[in-house]
Protein backbone atom coordinates (compact mmCIF):
# COMPACT_ATOMS: atom_id res chain seq x y z
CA UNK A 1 -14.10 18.50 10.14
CA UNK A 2 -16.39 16.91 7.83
CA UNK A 3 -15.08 14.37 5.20
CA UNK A 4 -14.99 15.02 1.68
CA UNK A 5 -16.62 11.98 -0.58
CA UNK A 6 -13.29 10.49 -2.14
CA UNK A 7 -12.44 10.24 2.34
CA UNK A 8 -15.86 8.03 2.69
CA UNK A 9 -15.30 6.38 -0.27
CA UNK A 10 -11.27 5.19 1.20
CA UNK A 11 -13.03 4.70 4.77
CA UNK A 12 -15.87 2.72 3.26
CA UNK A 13 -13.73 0.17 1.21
CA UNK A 14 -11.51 -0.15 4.77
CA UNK A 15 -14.66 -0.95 6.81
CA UNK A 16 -15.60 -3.05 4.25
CA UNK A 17 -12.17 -5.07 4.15
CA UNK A 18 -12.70 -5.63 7.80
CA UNK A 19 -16.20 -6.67 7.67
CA UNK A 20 -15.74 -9.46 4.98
CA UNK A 21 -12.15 -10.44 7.16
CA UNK A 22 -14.20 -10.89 10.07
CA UNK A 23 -16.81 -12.94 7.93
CA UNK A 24 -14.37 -14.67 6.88
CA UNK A 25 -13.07 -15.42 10.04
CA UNK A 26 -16.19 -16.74 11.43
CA UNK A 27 -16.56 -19.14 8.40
CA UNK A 28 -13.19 -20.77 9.00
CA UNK A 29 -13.52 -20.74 13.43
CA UNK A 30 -17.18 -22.45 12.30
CA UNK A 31 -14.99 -25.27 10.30
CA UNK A 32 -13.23 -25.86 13.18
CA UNK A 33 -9.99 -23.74 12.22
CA UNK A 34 -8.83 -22.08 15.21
CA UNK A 35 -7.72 -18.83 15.03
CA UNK A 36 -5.31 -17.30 18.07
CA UNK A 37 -7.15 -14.67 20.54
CA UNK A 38 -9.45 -13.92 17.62
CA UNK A 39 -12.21 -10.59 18.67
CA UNK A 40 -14.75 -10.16 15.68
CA UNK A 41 -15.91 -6.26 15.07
CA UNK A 42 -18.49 -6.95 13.49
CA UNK A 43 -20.33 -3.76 14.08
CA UNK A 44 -18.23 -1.01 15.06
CA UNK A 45 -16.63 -0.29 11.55
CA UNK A 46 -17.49 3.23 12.03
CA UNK A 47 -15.77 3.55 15.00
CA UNK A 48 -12.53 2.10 14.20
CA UNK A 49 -12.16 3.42 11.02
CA UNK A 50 -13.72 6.58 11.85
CA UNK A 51 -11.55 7.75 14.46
CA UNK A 52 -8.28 6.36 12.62
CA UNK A 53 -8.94 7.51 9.25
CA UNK A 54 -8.14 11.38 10.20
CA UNK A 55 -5.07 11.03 11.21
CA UNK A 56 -1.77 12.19 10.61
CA UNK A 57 0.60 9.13 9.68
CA UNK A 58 3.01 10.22 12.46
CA UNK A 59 0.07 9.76 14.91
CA UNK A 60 -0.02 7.21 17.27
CA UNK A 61 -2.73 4.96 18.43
CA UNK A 62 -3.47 2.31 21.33
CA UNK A 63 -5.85 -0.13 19.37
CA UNK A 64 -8.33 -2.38 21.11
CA UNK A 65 -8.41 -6.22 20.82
CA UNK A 66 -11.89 -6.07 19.07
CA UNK A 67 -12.23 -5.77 14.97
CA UNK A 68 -9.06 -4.41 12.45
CA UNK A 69 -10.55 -1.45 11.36
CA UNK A 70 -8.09 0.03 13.57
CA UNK A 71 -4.94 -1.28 12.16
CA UNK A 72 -6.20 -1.05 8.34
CA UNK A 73 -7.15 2.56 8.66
CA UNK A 74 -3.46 3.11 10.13
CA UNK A 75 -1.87 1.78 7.35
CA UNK A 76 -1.15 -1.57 8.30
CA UNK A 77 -1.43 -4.01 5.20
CA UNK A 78 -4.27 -7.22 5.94
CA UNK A 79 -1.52 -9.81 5.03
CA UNK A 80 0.70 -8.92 7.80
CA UNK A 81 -2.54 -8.59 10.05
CA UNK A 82 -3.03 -12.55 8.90
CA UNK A 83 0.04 -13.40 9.79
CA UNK A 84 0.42 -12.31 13.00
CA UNK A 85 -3.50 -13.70 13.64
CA UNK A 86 -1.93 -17.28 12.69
CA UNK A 87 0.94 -16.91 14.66
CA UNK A 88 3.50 -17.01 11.03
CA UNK A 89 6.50 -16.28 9.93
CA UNK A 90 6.71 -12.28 8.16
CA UNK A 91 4.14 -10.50 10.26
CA UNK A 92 4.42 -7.80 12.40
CA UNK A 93 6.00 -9.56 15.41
CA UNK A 94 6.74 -12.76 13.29
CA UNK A 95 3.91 -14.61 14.50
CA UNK A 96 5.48 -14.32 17.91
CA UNK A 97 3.28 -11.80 19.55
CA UNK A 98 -0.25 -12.83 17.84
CA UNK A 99 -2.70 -10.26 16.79
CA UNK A 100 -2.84 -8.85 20.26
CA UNK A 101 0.24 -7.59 19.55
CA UNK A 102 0.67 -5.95 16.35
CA UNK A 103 2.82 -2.98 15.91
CA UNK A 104 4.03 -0.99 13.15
CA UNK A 105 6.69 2.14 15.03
CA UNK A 106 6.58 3.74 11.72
CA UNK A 107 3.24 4.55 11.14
CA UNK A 108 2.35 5.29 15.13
CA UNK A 109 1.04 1.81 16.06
CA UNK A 110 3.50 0.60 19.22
CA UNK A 111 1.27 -2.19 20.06
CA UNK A 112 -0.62 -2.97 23.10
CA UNK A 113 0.03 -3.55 26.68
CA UNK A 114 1.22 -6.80 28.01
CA UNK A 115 -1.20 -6.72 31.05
CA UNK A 116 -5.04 -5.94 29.89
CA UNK A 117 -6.09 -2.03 30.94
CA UNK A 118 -2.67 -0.78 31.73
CA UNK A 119 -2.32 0.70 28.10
CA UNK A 120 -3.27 3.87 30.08
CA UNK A 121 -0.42 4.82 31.22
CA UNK A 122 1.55 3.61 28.07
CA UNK A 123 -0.39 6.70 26.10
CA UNK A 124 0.61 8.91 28.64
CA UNK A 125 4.62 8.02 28.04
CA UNK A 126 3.82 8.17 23.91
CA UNK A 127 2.18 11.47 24.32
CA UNK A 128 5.01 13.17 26.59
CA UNK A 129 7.70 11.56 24.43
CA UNK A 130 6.22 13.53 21.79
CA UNK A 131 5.92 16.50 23.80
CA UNK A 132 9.43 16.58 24.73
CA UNK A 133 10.54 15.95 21.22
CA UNK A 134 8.37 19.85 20.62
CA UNK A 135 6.66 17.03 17.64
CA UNK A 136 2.92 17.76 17.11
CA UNK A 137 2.51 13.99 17.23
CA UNK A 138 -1.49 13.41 18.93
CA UNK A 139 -1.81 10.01 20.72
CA UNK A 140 -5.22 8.34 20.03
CA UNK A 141 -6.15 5.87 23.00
CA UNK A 142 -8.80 3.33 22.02
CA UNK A 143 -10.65 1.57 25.28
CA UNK A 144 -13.91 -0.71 26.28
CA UNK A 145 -16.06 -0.24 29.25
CA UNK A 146 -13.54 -3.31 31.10
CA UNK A 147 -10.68 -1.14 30.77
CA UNK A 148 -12.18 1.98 31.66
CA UNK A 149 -13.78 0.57 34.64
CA UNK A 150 -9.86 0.60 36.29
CA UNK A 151 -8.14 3.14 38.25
CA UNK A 152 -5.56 3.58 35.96
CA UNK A 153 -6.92 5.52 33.35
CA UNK A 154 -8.03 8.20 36.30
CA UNK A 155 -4.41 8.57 37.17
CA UNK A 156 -3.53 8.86 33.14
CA UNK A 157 -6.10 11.84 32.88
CA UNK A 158 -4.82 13.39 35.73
CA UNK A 159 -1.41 13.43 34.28
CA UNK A 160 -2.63 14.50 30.76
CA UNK A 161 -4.53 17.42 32.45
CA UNK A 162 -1.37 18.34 34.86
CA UNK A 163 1.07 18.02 31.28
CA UNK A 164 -1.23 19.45 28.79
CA UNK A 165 -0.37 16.32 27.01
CA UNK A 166 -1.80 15.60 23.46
CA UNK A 167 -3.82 12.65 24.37
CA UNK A 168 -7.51 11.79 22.72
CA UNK A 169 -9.02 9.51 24.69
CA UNK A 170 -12.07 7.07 22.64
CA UNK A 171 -14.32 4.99 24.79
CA UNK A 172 -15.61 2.43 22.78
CA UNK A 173 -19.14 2.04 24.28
CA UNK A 174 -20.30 -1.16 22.46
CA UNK A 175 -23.16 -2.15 24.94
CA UNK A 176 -21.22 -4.99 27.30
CA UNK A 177 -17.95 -5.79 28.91
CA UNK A 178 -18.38 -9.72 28.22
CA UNK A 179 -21.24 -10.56 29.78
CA UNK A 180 -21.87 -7.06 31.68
CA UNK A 181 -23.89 -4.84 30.18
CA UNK A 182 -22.25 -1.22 30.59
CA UNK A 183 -25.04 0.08 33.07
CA UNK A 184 -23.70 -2.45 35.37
CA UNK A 185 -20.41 -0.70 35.18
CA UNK A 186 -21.13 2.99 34.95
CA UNK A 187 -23.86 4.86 36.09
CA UNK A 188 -26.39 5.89 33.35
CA UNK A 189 -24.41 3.48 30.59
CA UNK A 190 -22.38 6.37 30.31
CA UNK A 191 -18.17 5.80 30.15
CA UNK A 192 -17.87 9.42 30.40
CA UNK A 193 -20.08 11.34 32.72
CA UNK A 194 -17.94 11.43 35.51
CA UNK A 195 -15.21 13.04 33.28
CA UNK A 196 -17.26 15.99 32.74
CA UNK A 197 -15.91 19.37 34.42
CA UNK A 198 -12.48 17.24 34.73
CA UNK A 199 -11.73 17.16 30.96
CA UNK A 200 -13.72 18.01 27.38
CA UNK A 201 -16.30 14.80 27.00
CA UNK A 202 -17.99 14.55 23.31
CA UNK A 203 -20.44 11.87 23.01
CA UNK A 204 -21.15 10.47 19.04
CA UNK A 205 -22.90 8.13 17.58
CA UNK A 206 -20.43 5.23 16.91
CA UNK A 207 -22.07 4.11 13.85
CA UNK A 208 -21.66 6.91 12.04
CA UNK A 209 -19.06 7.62 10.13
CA UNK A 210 -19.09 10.97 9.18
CA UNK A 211 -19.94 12.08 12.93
CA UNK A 212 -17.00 10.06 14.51
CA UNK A 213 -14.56 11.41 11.90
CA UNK A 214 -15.88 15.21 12.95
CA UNK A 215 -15.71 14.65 16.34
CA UNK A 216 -12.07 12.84 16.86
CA UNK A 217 -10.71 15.13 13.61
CA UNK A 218 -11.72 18.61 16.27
CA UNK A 219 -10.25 16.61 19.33
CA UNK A 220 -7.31 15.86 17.51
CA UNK A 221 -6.48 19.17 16.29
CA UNK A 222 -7.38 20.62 19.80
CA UNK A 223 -4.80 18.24 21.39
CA UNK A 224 -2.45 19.23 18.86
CA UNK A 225 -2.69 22.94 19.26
CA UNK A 226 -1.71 22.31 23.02
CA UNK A 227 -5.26 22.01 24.15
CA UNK A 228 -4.81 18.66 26.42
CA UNK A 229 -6.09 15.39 26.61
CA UNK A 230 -10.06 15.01 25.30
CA UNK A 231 -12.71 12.01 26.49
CA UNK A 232 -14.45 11.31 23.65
CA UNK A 233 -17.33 8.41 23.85
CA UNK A 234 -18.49 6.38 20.64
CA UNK A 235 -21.83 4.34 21.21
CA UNK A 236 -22.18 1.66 18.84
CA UNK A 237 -23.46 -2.21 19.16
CA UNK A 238 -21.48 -5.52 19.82
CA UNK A 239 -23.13 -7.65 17.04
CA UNK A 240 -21.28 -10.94 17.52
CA UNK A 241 -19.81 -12.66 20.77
CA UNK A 242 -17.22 -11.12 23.08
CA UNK A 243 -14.75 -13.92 21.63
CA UNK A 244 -15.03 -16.98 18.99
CA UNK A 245 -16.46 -19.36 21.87
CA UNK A 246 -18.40 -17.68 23.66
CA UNK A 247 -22.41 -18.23 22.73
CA UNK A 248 -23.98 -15.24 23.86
CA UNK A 249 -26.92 -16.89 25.73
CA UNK A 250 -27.00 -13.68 28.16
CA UNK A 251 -27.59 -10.61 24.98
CA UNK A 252 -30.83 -11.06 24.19
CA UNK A 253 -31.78 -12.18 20.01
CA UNK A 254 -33.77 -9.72 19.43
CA UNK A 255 -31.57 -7.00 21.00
CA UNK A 256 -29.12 -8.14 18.19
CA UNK A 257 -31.37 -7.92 15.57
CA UNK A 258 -32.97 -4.76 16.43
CA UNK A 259 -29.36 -2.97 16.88
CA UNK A 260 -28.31 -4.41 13.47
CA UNK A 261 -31.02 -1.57 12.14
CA UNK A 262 -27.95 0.81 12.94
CA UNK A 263 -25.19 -1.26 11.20
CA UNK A 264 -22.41 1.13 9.80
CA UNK A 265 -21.83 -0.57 6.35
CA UNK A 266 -25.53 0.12 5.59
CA UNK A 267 -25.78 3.32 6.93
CA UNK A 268 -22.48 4.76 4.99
CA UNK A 269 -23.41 2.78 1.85
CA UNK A 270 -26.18 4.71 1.91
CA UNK A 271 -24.60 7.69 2.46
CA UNK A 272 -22.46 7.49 -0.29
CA UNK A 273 -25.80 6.18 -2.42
CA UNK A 274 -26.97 9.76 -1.41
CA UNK A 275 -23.92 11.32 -2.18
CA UNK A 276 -24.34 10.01 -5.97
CA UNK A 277 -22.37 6.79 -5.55
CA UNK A 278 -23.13 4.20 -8.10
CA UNK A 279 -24.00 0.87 -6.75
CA UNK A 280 -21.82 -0.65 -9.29
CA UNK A 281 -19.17 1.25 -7.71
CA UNK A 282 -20.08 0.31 -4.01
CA UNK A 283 -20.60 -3.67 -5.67
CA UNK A 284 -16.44 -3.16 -7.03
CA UNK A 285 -15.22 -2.44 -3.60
CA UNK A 286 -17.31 -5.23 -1.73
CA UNK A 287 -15.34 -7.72 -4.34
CA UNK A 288 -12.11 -5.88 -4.20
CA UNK A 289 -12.48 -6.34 -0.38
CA UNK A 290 -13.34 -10.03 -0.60
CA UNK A 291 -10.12 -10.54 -3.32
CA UNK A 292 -8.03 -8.89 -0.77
CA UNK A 293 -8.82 -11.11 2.13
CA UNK A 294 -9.22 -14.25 -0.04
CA UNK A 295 -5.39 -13.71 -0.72
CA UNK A 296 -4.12 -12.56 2.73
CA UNK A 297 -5.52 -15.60 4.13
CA UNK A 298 -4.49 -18.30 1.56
CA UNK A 299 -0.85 -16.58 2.17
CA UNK A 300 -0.81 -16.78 6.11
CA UNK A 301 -2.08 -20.00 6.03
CA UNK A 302 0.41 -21.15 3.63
CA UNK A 303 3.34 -19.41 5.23
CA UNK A 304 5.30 -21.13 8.04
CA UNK A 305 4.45 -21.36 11.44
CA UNK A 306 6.69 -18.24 13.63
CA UNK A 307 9.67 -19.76 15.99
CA UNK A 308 11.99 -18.15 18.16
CA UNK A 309 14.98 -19.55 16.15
CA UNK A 310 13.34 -17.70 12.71
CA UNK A 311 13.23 -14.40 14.50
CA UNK A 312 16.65 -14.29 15.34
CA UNK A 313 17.72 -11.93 13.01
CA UNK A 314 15.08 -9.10 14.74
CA UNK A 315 14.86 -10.19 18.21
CA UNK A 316 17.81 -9.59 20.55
CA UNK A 317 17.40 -11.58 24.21
């Protein structure tokens, strides 16, 4: 399922938001701010948004710790996204979780998993909740090449394929796992191969848009129609670190820079240039973006810091 103009036009400003967030982000860890468990996703806008975008808001997904595109595509407002980053009062877990740990029950994000790679199995239980409910809820399972490398997600397939559960399973093929590249891990660089003949395995091009949104909008409606669980594989490019400190020294410079030929803002800015998008119009939404993370920011920073005796009022020990 293709998406219609005014659909690019919503998933462009969110990729956008997260871009200039993450931009921002570097400017303030490069002043010496530090910023809690901070992942830039710089690069895989496409992806995140892409795959999220679709959905219904009843949905659920299993986020990744890398970029927000994720969380703002779901619905999740970018001041509550600060605040949990900064570990403040009013966020999603009141600061006491971090951005690891977002969650917003209402609109189908649960959070993550407490120990990393076992958010597997936590899928699974989301999808056969729905399932026994008779809801038409589909459960979209975000994962990188270190998470995928573990035996647990073998034994979540299985259970998907024994269940016919509505599960949608995105690997998030961004080139490493830290310092691995994801050759090193899988053979080929595939994440998928040797899920072929076991369950359905789409491959798309992670940085684009409109291809990710077709193929995760037919997996989706497959899983909901009682189809089972779906492998789908996004290649796309880590453009910055693995996390704030680390340099890098091990991906190559001009790797970077040739990959950054295939970044996703370009490409669907000049999609939507093609389309018959003005650039004044594409200019409005890069300010409206940098406005809108300008003031999340400025908020979490001035908000106070998250305790255990503030939460008291949501938090039952």
């Amino acid at each position: 399922m293709q998406p219609t103009i005014h659909e690019i036009l919503d998933a462009y400003e969110t990729m956008v938001t997260s871009r200039v967030f993450d931009e921002a982000c570097g400017d303030l860890l490069s002043a010496g701010t530090v910023l809690p468990h901070y992942h830039s996703g710089i690069g895989q806008e496409a992806l995140m948004v892409g795959a999220v975008a679709p959905l219904r808001p009843t949905d659920q997904i299993i986020y990744t710790h890398r970029g927000y595109g994720h969380l703002l595509a779901k619905g999740i407002d970018l001041a509550s996204i600060c605040l949990d980053l900064l570990m403040k009062q009013g966020g999603t877990n009141h600061g006491l979780g971090g951005v690891m740990h977002v969650n917003r029950p209402e609109v189908g994000v649960h959070g993550r998993e407490g120990v990393f790679g076992t958010r597997f199995g936590i899928a699974v239980g989301l999808a056969l909740a729905s399932a026994l409910r008779h809801a038409t809820d589909v459960t979209v399972c975000f994962y990188g090449e270190a998470a995928g490398a573990r035996g647990a997600l073998y034994e979540a397939l299985n259970m998907c394929k024994l269940w016919q559960l509505p599960v949608v399973f995105v690997a998030e093929n961004n080139g490493w796992s830290f310092t691995s590249r994801t050759e090193w891990l899988f053979p080929s660089g595939s994440m998928t191969d040797v899920w072929n003949g076991f369950v359905p395995v789409q491959v798309v091009d992670g940085n684009d848009l409109a291809e990710v949104w077709d193929g995760v909008s037919d997996a989706v409606e497959r899983a909901r129609a009682g189809g089972g669980p779906q492998v789908l594989e996004a290649k796309t490019y880590r453009l910055d670190p693995h996390i704030w400190w680390d340099e890098a020294k091990y991906q190559p410079a001009e790797e970077i820079e040739r990959r950054r030929e295939f970044d996703p803002i370009v490409r669907t800015r000049g999609a939507l240039l093609n389309l018959g998008t003005s650039e004044h119009e594409l200019d409005a939404i890069r300010e409206r973006a940098a406005a809108t993370v300008e003031a999340a920011l400025g908020a979490a920073f001035a908000a106070p810091a998250a305790s255990w005796e503030s939460s008291n009022e949501w938090v039952t020990l």
